[in-house]
Protein backbone atom coordinates (compact mmCIF):
# COMPACT_ATOMS: atom_id res chain seq x y z
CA UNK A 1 0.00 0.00 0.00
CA UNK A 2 1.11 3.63 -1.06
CA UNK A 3 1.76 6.27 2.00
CA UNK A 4 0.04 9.96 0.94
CA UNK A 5 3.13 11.92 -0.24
CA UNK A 6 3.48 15.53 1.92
CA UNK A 7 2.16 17.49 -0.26
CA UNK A 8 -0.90 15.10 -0.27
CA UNK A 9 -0.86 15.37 3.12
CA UNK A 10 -0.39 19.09 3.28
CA UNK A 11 -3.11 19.58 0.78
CA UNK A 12 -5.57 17.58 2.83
CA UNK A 13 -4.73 19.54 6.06
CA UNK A 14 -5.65 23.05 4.20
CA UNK A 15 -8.70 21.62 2.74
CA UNK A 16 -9.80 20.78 5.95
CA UNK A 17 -8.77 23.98 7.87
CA UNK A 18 -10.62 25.93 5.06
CA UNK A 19 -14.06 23.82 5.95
CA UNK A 20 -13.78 24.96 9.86
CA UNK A 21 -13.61 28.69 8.96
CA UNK A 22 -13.08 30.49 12.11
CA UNK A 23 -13.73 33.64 13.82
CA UNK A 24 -10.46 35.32 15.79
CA UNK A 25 -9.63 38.65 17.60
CA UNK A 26 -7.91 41.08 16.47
CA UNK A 27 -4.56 40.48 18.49
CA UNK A 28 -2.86 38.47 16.17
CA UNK A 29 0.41 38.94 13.07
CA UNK A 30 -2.53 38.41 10.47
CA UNK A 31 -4.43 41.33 11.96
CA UNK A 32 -1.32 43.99 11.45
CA UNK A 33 -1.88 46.96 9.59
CA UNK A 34 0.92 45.90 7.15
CA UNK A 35 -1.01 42.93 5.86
CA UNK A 36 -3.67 45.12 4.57
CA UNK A 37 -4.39 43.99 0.64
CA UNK A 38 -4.41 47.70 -1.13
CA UNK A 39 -5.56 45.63 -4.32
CA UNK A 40 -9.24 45.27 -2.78
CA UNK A 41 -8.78 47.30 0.91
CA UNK A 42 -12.24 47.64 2.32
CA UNK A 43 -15.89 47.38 1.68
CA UNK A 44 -18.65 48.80 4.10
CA UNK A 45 -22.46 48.15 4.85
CA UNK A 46 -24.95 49.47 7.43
CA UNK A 47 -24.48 53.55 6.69
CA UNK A 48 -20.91 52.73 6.67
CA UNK A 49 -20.23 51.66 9.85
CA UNK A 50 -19.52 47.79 9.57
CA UNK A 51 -16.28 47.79 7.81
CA UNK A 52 -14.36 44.51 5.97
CA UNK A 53 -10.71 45.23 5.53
CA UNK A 54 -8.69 42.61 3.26
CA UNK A 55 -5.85 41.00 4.81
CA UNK A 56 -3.21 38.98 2.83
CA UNK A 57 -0.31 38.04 4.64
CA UNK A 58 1.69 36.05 2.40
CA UNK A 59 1.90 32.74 4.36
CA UNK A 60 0.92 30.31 3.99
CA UNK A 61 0.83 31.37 0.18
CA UNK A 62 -2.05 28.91 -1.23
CA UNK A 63 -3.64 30.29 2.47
CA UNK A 64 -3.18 34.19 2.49
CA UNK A 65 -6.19 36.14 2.48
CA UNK A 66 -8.03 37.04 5.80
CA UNK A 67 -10.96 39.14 6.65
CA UNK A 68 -10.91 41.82 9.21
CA UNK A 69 -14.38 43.05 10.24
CA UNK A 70 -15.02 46.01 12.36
CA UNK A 71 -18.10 47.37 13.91
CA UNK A 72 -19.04 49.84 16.49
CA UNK A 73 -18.91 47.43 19.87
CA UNK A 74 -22.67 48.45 21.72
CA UNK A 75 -20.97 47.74 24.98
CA UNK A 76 -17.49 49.29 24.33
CA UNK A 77 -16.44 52.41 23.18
CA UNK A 78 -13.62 50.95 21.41
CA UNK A 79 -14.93 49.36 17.63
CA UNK A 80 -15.35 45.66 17.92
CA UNK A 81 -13.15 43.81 15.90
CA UNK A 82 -12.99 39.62 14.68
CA UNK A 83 -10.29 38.14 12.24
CA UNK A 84 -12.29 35.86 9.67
CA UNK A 85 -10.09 33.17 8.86
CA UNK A 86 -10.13 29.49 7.31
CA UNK A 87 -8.43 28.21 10.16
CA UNK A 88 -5.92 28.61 12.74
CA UNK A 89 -3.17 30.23 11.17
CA UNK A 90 -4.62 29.83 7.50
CA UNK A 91 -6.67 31.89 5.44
CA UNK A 92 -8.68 31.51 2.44
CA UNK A 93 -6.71 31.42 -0.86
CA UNK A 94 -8.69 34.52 -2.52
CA UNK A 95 -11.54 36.74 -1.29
CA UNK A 96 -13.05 39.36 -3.19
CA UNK A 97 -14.34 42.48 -1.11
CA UNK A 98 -16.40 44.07 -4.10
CA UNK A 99 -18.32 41.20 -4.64
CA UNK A 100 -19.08 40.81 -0.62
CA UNK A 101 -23.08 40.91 0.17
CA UNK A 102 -25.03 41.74 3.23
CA UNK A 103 -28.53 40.76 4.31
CA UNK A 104 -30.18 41.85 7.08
CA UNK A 105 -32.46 40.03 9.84
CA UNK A 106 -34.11 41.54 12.78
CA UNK A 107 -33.62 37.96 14.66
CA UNK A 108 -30.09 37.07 13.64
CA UNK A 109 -28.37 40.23 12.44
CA UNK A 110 -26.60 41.20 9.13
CA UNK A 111 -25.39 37.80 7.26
CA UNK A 112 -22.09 39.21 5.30
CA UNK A 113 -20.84 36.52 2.83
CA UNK A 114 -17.74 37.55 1.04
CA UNK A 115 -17.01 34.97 -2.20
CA UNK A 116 -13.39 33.50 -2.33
CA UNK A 117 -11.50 30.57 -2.66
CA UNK A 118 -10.22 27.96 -0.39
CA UNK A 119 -6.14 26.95 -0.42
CA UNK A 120 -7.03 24.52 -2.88
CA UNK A 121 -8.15 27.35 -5.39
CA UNK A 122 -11.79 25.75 -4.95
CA UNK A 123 -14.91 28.71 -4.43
CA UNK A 124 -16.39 29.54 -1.45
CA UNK A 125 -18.47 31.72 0.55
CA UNK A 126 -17.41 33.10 3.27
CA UNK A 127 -20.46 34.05 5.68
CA UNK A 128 -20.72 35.00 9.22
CA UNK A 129 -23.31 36.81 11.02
CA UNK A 130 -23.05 40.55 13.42
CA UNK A 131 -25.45 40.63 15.49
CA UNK A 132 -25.46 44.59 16.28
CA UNK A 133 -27.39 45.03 19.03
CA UNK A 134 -25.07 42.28 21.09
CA UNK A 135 -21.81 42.85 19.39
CA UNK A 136 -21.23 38.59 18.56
CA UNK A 137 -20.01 37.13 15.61
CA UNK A 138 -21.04 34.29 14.74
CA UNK A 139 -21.13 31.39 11.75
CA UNK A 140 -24.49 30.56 10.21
């Protein structure tokens, strides 16, 4: 019987990081101001006060892209802020910002889904959920 090469191996790790799409704080190297991608920076919703900034931080390179969402916190005066990721450490091997959609609600909050690609170069959509009124993010 064959053993799965690395790369094999590899592949089937990112694939499955990229199905258990995560949301993080803000406190991490993925989050930095430097990783910002000026290609497609932001896009906004709700009178312009839930913002999506586009992250790519070059590593893992199939894994790069990450989402940064802020949003004015209800409890805080500081803006809330989540990393939208793929999976811990990875990202998502495209997003596209300008083609990010928002619905809203009144029982759940505003549903963003922001179409991409996983590591493997496969398309996805990346959704998650602010509720505004509690400040959580959540997956649908």
């Amino acid at each position: 019987m064959k053993r799965a090469g690395p790369a094999l191996a590899l592949a089937l790790c990112l694939a499955q990081a990229a199905q258990a799409q995560q949301i993080g704080d803000c406190d991490s190297w993925q989050a930095s101001a430097r990783n910002v991608d000026w290609s497609d920076p932001t896009r906004t919703f709700a009178n312009d006060e839930v913002r999506l900034v586009g992250l790519r931080t070059g590593e893992p390179a199939s894994a790069a892209f990450h989402i940064l969402l802020t949003f004015p916190h209800p409890e805080d005066p500081v803006s809330g802020c989540h990393l939208i990721s793929a999976g811990e450490g990875l990202g998502y091997g495209s997003i596209s910002l300008r083609r990010a959609t928002a619905r809203y609600d009144s029982l759940r909050g505003l549903t963003i889904g922001v179409p991409g690609t996983d590591p493997a170069g496969d398309p996805v959509l990346i959704e998650f959920v602010l509720n505004r009124t509690t400040g959580e993010v959540t997956l649908p």
